[in-house]
N, C-alpha and C. Protein backbone atom coordinates (compact mmCIF):
# COMPACT_ATOMS: atom_id res chain seq x y z
N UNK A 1 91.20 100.54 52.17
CA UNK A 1 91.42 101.52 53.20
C UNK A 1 90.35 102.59 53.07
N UNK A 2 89.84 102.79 54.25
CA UNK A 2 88.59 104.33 54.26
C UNK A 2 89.08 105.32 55.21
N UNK A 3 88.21 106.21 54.79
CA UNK A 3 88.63 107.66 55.97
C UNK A 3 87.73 107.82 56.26
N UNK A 4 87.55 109.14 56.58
CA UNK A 4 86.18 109.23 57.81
C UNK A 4 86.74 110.76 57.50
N UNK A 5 85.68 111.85 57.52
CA UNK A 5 85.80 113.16 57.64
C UNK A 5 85.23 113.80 58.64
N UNK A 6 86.26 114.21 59.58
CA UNK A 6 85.60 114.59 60.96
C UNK A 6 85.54 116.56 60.95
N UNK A 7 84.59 116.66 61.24
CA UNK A 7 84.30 118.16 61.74
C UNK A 7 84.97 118.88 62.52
N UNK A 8 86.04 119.72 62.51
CA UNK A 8 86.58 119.67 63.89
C UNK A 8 85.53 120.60 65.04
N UNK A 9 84.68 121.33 64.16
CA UNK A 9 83.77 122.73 64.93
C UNK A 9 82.86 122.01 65.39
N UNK A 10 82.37 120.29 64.76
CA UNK A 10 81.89 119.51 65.87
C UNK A 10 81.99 119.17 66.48
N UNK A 11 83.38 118.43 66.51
CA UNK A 11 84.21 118.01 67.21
C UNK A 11 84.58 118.73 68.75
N UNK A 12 84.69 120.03 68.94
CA UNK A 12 85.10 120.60 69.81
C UNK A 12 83.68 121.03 69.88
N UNK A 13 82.69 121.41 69.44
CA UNK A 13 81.41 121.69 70.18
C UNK A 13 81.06 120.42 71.43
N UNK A 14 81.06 119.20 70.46
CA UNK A 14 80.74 118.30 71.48
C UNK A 14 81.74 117.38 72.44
N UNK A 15 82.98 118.00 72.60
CA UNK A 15 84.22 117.82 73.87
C UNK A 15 83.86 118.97 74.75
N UNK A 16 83.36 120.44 74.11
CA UNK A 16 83.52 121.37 75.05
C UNK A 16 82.18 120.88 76.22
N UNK A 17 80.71 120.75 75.30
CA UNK A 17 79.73 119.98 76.29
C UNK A 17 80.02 118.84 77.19
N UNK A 18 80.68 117.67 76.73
CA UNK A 18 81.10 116.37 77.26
C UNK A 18 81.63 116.65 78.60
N UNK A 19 82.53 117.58 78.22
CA UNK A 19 83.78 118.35 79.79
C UNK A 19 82.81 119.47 80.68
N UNK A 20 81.82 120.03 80.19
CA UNK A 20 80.83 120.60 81.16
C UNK A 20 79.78 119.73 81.38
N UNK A 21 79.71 118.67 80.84
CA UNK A 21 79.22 117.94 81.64
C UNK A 21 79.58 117.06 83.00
N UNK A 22 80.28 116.29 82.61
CA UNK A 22 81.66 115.67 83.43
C UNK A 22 81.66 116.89 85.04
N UNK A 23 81.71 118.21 84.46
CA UNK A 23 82.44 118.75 85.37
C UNK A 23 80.95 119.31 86.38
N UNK A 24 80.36 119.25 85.59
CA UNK A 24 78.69 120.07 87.00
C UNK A 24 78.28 118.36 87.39
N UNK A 25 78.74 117.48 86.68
CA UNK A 25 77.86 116.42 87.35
C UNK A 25 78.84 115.85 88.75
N UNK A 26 80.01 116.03 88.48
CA UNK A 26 81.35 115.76 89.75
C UNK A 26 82.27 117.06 90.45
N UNK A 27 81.18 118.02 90.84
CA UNK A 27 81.42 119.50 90.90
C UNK A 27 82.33 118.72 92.88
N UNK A 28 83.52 118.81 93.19
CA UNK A 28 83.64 118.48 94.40
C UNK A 28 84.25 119.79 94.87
N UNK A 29 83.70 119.81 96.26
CA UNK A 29 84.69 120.64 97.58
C UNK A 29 85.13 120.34 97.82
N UNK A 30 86.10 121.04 98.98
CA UNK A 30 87.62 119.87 99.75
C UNK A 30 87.08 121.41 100.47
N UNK A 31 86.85 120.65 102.03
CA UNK A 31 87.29 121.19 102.91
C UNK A 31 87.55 120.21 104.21
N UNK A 32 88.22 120.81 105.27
CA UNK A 32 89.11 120.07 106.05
C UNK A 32 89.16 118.37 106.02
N UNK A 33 89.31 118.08 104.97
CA UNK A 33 90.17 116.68 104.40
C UNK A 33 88.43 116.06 104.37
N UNK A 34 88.08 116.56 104.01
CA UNK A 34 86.36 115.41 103.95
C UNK A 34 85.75 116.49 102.95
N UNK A 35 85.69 115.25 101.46
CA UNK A 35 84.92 116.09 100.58
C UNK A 35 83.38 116.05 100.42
N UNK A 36 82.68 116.75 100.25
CA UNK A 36 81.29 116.69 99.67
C UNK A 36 81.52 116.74 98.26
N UNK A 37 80.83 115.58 97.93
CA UNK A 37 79.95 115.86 96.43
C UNK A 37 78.81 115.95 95.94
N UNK A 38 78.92 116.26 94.59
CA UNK A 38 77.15 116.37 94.21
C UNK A 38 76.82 115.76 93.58
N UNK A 39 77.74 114.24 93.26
CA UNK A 39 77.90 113.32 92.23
C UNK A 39 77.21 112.43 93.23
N UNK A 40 76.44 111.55 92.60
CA UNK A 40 76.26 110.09 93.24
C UNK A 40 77.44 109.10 93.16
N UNK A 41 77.22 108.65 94.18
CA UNK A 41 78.70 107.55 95.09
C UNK A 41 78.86 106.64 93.56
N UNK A 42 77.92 106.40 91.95
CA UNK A 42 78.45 105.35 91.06
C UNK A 42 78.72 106.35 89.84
N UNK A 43 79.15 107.75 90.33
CA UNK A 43 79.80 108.84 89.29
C UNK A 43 81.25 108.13 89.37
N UNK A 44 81.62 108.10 87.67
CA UNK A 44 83.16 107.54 87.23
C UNK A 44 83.80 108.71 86.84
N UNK A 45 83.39 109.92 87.52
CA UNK A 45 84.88 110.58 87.56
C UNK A 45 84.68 111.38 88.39
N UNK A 46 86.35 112.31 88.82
CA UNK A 46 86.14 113.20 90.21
C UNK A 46 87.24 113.69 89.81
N UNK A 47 87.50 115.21 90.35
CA UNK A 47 88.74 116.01 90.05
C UNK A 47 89.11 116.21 91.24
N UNK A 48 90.34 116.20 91.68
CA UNK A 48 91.34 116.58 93.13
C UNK A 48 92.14 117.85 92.52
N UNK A 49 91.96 118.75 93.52
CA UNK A 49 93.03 119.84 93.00
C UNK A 49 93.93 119.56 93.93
N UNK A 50 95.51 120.00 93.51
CA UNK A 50 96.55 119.91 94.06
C UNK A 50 96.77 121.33 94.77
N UNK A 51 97.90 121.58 95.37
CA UNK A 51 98.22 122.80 96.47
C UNK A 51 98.66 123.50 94.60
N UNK A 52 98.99 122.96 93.77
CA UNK A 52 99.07 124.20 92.72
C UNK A 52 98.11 124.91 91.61
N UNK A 53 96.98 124.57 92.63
CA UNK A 53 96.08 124.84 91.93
C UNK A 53 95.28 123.97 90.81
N UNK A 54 96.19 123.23 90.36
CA UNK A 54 95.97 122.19 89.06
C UNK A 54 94.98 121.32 89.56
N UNK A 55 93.95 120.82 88.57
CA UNK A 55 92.93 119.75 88.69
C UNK A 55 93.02 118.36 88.24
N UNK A 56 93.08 117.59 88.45
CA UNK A 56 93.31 115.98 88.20
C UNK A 56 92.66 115.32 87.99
N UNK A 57 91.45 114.68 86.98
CA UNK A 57 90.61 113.95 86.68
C UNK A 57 90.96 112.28 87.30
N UNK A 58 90.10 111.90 87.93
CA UNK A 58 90.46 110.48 88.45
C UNK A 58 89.14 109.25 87.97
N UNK A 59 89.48 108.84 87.68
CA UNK A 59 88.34 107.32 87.66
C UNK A 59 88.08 106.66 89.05
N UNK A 60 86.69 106.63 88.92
CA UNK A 60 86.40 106.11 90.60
C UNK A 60 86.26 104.78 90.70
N UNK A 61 86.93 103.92 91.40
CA UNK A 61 86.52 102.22 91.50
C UNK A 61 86.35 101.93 92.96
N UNK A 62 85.62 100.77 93.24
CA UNK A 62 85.41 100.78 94.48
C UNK A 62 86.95 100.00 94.84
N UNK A 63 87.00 99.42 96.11
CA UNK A 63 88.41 98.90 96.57
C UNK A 63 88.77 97.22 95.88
N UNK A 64 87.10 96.88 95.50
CA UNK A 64 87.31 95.65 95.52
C UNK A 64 87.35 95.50 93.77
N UNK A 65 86.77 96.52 93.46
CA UNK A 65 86.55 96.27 91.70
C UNK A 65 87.38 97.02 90.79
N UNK A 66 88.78 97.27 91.81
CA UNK A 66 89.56 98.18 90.89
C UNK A 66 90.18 97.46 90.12
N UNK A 67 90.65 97.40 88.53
CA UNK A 67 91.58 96.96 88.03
C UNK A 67 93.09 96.86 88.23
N UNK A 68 93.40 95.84 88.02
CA UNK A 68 94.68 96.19 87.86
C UNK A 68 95.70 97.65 87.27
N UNK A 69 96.51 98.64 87.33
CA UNK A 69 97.07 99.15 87.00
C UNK A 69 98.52 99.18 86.53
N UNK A 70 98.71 100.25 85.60
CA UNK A 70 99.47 100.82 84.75
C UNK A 70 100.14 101.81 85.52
N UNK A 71 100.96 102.13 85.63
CA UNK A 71 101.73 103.31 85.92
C UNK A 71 100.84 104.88 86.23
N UNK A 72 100.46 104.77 87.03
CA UNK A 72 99.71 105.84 87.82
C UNK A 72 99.38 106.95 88.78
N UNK A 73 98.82 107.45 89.30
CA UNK A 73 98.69 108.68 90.52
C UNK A 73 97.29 108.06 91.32
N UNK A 74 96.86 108.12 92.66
CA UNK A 74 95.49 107.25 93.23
C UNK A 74 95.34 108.08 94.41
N UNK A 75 94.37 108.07 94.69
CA UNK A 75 94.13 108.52 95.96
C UNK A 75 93.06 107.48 96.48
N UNK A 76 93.22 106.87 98.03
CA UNK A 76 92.38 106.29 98.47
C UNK A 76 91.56 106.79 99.66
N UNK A 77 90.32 106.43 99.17
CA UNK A 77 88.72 106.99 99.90
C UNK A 77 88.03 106.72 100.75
N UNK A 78 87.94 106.96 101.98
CA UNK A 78 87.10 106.81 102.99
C UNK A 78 86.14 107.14 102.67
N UNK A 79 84.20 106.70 102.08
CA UNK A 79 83.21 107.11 101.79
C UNK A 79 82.38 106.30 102.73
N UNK A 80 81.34 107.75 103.64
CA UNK A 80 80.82 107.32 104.74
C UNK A 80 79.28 107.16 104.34
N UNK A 81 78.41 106.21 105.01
CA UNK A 81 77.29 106.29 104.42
C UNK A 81 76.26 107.42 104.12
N UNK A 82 76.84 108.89 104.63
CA UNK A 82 75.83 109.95 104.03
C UNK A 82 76.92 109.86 102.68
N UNK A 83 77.51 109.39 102.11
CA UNK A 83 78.40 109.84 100.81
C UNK A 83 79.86 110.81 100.97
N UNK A 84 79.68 111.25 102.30
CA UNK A 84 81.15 112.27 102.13
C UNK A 84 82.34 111.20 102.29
N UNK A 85 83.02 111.97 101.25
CA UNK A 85 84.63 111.45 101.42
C UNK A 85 85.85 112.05 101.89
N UNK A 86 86.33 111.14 102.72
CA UNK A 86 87.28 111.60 103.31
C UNK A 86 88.97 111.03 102.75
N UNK A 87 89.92 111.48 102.52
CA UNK A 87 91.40 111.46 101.56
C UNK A 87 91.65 110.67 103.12
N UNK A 88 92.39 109.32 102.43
CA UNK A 88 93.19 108.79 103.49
C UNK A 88 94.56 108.46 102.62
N UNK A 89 94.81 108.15 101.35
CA UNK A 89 96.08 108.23 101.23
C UNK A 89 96.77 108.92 99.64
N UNK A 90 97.63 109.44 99.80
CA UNK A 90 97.34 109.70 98.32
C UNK A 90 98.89 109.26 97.75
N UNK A 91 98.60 108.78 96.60
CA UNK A 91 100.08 107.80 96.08
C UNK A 91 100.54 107.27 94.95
N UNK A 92 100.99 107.05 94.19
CA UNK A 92 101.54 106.45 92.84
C UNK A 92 102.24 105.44 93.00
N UNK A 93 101.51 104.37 92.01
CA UNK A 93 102.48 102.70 91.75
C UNK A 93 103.88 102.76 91.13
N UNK A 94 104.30 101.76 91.70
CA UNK A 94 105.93 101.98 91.58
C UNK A 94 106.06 100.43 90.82
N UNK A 95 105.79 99.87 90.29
CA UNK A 95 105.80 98.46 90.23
C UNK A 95 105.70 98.54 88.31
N UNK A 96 106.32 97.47 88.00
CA UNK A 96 106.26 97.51 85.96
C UNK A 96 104.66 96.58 86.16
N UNK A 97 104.45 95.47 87.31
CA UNK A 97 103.84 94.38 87.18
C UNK A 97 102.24 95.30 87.60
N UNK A 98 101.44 95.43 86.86
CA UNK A 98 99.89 95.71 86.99
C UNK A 98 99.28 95.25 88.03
N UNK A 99 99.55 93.67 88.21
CA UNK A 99 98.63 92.86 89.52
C UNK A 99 99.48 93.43 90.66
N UNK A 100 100.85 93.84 90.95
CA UNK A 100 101.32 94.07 92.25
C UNK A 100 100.85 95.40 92.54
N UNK A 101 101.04 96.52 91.63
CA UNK A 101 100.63 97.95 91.39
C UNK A 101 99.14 97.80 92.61
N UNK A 102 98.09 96.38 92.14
CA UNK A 102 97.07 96.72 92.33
C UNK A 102 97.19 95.83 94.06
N UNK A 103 97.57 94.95 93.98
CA UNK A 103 97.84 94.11 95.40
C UNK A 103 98.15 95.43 96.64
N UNK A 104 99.13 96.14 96.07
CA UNK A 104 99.46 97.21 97.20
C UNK A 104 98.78 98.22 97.44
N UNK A 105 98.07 98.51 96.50
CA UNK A 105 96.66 99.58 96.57
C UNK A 105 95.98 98.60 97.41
N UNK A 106 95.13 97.45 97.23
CA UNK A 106 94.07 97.27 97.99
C UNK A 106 94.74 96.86 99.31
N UNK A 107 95.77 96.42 99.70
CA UNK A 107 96.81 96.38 100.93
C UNK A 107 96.63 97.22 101.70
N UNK A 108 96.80 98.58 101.01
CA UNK A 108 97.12 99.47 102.06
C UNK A 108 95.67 100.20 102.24
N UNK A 109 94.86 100.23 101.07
CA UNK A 109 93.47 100.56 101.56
C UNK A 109 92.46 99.84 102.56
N UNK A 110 92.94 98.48 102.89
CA UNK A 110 92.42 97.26 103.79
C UNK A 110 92.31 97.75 104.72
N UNK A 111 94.18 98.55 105.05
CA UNK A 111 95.05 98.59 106.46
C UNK A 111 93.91 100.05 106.95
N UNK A 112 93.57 100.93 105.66
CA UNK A 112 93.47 102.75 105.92
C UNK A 112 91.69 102.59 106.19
N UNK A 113 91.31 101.20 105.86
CA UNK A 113 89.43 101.34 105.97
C UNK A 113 89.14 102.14 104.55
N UNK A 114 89.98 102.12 103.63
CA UNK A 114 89.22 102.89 102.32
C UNK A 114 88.68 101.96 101.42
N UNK A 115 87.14 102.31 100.95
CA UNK A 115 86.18 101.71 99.87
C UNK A 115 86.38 102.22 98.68
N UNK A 116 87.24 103.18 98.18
CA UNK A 116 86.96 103.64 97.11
C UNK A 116 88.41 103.97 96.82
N UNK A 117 89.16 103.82 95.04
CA UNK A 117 90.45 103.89 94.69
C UNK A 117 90.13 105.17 93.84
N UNK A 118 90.48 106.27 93.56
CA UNK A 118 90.26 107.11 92.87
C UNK A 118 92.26 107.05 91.58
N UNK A 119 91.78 106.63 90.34
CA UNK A 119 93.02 106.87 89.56
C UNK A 119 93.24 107.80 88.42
N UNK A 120 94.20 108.16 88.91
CA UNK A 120 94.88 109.59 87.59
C UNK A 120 95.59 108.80 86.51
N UNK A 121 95.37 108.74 85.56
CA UNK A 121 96.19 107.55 84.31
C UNK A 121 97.00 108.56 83.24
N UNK A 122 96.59 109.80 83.71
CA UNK A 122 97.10 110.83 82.02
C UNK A 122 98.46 111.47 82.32
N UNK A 123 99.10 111.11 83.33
CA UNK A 123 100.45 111.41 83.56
C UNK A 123 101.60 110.43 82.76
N UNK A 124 102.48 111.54 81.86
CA UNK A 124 102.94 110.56 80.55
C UNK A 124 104.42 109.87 80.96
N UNK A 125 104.85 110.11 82.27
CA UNK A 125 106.39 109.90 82.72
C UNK A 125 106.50 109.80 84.01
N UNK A 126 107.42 109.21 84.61
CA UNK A 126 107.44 108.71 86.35
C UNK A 126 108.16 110.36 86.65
N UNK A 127 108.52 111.12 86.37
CA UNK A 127 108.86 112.65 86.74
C UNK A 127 107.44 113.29 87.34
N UNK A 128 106.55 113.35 86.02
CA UNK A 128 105.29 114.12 86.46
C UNK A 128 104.48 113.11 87.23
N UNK A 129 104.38 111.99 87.22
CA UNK A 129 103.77 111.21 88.23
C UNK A 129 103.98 111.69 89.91
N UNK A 130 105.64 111.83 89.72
CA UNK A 130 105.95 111.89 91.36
C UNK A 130 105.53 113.59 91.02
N UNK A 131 105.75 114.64 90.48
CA UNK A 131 105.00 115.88 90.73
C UNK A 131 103.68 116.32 91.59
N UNK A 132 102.71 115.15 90.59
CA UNK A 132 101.26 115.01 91.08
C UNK A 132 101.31 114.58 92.02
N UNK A 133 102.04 113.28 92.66
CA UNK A 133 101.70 113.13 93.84
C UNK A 133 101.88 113.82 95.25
N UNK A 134 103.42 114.34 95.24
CA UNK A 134 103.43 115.76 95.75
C UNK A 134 102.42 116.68 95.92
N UNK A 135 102.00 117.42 95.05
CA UNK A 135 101.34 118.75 94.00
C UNK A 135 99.80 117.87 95.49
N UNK A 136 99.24 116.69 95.05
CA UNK A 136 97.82 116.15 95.31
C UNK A 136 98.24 116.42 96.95
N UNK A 137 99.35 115.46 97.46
CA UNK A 137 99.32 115.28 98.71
C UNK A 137 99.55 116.63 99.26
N UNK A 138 100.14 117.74 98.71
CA UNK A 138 100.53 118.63 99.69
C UNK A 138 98.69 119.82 99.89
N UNK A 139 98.06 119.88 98.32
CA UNK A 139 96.60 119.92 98.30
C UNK A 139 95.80 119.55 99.45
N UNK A 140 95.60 118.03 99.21
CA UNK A 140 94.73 117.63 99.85
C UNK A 140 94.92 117.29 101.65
N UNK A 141 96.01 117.31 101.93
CA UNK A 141 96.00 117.35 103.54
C UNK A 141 96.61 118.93 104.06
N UNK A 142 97.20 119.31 103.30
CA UNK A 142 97.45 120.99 104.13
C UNK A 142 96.25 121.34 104.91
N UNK A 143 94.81 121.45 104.26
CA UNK A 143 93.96 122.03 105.53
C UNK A 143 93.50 121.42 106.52
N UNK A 144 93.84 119.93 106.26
CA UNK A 144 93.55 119.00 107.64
C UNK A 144 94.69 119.26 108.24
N UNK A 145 96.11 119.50 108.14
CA UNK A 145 97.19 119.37 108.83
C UNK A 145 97.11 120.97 109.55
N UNK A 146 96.88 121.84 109.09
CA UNK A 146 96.58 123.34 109.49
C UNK A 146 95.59 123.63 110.71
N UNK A 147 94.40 122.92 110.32
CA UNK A 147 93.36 122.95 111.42
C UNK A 147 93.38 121.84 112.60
N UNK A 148 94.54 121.09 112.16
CA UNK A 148 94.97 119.85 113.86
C UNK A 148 95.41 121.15 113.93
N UNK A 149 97.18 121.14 113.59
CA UNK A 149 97.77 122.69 114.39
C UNK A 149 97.31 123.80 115.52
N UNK A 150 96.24 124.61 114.68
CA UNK A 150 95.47 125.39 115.36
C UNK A 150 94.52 124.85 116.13
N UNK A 151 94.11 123.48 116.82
CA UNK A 151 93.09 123.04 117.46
C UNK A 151 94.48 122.76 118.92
């Protein structure tokens, strides 16, 4: 049996860089339901803030190369050829079975025209799962639903 002696003042030097990195290289806006980024369309991660403010790290896959899933939070992506994305659905798998989880994601992204699966995996219980998805959906379409209203 061996150990390993880890630094922790390294340790957190180089998580605190890793996460400012991560975060200026997938810096996104949200405005009226079509995001700009400053990430290139093969950046593997993206943050969605929810209506509570909270930020959500997601893994980006395209529609066709997503894995199967685990018990999750997703949002699916309309990405137009200048790169902006537009939120067409936002949702959590309900399924124990991984391949169905993923059958109904690319199903309903077929039906919505979305190329891109964006997934939240760090939610530890189907309570905070359905939170986030709430928390994301009420986020990410309030200012599209606000500015139909007023039009």
């Amino acid at each position: 049996m061996s150990a390993t002696v880890v630094s922790l003042s390294e340790f957190r030097a180089n998580r605190r860089q890793n996460d400012e990195t991560v975060a200026a290289s997938v810096a996104v806006e949200q405005t009226e339901g079509v995001i700009e980024s400053d990430a290139a369309p093969a950046s593997e991660f993206c943050f969605w803030r929810g209506a509570s403010g909270d930020r959500y790290v997601h893994h980006i896959y395209s529609l066709l190369e997503c894995p199967e899933l685990p018990a999750s939070n997703y949002v699916l992506i309309g990405r137009d050829d200048n790169g902006r994305r537009k939120v067409l659905h936002v949702g959590r798998t309900t399924n124990i079975a991984a391949s169905l989880n993923l059958a109904e994601i690319r199903l309903r992204g077929a039906k919505l025209g979305a190329n891109e699966v964006h997934v939240h995996l760090l939610a530890e219980s189907d309570g905070q799962r359905r939170l986030i998805d709430m928390d994301l959906h009420t986020g990410l379409f309030a200012v599209a639903d606000s500015q139909t209203r007023s039009a």
